[in-house]
N, C-alpha and C. Protein backbone atom coordinates (compact mmCIF):
# COMPACT_ATOMS: atom_id res chain seq x y z
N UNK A 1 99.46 -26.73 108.99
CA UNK A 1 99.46 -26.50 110.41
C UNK A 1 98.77 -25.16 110.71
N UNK A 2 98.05 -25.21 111.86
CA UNK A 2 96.84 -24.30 111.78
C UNK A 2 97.73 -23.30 112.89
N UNK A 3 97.88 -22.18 113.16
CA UNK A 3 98.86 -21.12 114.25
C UNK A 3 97.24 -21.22 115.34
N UNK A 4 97.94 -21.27 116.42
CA UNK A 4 96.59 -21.10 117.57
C UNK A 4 96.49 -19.30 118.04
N UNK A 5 95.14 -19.02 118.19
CA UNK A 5 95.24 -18.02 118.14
C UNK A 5 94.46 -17.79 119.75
N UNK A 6 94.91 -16.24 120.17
CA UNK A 6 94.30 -16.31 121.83
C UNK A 6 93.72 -14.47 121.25
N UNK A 7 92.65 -14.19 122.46
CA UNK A 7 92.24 -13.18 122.30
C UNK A 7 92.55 -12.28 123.31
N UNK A 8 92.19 -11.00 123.68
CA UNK A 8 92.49 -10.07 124.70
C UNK A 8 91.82 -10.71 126.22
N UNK A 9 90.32 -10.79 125.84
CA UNK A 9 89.38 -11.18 126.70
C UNK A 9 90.29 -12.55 127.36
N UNK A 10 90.55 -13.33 126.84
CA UNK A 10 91.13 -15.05 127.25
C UNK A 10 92.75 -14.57 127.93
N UNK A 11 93.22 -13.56 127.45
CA UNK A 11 94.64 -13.21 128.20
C UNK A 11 94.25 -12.63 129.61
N UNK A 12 93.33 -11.73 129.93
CA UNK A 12 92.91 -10.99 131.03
C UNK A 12 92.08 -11.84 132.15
N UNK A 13 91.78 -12.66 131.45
CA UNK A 13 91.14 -13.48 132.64
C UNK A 13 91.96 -14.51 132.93
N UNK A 14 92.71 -15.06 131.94
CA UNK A 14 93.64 -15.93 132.48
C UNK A 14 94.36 -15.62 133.98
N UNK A 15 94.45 -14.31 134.05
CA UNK A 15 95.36 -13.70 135.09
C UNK A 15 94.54 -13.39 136.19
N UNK A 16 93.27 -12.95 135.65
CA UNK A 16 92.17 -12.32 136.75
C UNK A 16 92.04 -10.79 136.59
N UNK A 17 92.51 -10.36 135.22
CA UNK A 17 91.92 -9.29 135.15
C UNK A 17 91.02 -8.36 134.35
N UNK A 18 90.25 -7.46 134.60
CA UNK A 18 88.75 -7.14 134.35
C UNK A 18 89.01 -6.76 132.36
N UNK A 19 88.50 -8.03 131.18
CA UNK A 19 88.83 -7.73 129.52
C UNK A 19 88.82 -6.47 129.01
N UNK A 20 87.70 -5.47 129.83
CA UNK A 20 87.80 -4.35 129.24
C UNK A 20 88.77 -3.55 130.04
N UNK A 21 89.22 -3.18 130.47
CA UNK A 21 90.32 -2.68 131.69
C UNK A 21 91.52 -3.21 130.32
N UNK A 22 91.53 -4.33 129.75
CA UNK A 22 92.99 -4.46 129.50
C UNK A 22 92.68 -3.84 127.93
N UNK A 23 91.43 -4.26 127.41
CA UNK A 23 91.46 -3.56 125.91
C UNK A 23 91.51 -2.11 125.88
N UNK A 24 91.08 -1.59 126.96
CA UNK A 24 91.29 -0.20 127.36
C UNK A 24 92.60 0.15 126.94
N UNK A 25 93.36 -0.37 127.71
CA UNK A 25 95.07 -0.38 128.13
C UNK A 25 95.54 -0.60 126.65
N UNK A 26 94.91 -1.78 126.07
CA UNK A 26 95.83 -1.78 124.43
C UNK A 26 95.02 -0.80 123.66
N UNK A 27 94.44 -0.21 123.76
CA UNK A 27 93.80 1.10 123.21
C UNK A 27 94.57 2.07 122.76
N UNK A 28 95.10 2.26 124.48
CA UNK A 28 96.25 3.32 124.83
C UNK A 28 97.26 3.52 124.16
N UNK A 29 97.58 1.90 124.56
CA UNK A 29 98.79 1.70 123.62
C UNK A 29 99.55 1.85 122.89
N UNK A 30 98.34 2.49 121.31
CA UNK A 30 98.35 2.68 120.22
C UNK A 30 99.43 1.85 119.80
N UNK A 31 99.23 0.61 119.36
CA UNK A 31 100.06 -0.20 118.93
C UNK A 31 100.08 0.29 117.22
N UNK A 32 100.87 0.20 116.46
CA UNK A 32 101.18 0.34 114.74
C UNK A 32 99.83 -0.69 114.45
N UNK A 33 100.00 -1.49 115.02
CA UNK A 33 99.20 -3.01 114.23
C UNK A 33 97.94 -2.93 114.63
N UNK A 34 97.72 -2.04 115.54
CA UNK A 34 96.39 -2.49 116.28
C UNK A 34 94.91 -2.39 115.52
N UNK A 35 94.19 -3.28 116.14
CA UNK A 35 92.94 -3.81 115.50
C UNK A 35 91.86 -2.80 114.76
N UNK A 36 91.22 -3.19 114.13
CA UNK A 36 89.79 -2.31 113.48
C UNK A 36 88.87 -1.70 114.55
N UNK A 37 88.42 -0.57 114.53
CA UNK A 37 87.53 -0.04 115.57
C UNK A 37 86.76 -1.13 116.25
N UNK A 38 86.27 -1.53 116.84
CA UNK A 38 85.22 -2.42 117.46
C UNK A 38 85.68 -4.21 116.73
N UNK A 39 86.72 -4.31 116.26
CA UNK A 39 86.98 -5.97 116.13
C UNK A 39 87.79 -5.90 116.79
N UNK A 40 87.98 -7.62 117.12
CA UNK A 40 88.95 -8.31 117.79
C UNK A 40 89.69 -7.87 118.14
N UNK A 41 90.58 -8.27 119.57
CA UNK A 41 92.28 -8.69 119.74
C UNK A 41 92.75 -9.76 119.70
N UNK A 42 92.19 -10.45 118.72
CA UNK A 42 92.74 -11.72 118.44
C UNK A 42 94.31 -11.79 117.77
N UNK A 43 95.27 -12.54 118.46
CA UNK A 43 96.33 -12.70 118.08
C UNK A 43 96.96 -14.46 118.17
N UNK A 44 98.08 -14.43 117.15
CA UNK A 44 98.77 -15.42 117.55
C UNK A 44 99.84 -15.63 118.11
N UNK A 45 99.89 -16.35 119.24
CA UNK A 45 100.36 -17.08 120.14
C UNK A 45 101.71 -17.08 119.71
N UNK A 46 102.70 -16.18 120.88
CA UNK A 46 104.11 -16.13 120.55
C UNK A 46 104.26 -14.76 119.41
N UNK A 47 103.55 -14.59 118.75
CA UNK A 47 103.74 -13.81 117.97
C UNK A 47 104.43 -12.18 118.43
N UNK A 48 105.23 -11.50 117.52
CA UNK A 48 105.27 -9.86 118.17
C UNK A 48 104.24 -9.36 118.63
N UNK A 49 103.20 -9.51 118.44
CA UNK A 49 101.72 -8.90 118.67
C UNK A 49 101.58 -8.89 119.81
N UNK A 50 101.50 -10.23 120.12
CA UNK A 50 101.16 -11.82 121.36
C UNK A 50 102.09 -10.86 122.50
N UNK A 51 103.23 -10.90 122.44
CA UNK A 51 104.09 -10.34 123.42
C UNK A 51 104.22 -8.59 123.53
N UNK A 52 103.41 -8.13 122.77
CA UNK A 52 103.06 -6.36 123.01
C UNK A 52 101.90 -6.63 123.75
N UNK A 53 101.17 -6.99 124.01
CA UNK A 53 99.43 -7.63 124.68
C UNK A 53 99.93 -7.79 125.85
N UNK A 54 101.27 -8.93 125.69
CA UNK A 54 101.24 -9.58 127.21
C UNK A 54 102.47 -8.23 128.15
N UNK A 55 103.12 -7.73 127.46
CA UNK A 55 103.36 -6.65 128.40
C UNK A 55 102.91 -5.32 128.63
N UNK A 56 101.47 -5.21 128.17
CA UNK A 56 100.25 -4.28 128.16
C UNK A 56 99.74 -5.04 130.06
N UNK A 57 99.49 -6.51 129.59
CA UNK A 57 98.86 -7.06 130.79
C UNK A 57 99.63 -6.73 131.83
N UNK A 58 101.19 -6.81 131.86
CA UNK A 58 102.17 -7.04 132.83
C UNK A 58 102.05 -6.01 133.37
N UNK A 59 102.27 -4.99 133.00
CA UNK A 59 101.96 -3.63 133.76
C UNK A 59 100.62 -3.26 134.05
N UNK A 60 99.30 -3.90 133.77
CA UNK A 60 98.43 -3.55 134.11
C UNK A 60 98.28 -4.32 136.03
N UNK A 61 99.05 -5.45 135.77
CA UNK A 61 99.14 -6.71 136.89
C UNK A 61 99.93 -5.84 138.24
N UNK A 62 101.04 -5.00 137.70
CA UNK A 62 101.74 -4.03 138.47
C UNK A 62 101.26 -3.26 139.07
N UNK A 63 100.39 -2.48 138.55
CA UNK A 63 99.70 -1.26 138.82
C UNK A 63 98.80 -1.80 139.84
N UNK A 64 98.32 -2.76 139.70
CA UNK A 64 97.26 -3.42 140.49
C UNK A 64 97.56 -3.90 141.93
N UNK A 65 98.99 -4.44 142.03
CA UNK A 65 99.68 -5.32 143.20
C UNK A 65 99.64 -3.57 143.94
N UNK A 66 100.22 -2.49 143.58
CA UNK A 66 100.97 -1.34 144.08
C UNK A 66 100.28 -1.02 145.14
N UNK A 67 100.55 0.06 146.69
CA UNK A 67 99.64 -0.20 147.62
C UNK A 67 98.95 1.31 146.88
């Protein structure tokens, strides 16, 4: 069984927001795990990773609604 995998770019637009704006944001982040200089944010789906990404996005989605 093959794990499906999603990327940064495919999470940010899903929502409508600008890929580099959010790889920026997981930049910031400084996640332990985070990626090789200039590769991927490819992750799998559900994964701990998957859900540090998606509440990178969540607050980026926040910041955005705010007046």
């Amino acid at each position: 069984m093959t794990n499906k995998l999603t990327s940064a770019a495919e999470m940010a637009r899903s929502v409508g927001v600008d890929p580099k704006a959010f790889r920026l944001a997981l930049r910031d982040a400084q996640f332990p795990w985070q990626h090789q200089i200039n590769g991927d944010w490819d992750v799998e789906l559900d994964s701990p990773e998957h859900s540090s990404m998606r509440t990178v996005l969540v607050t980026l989605l926040k910041k955005r609604k705010k007046p």
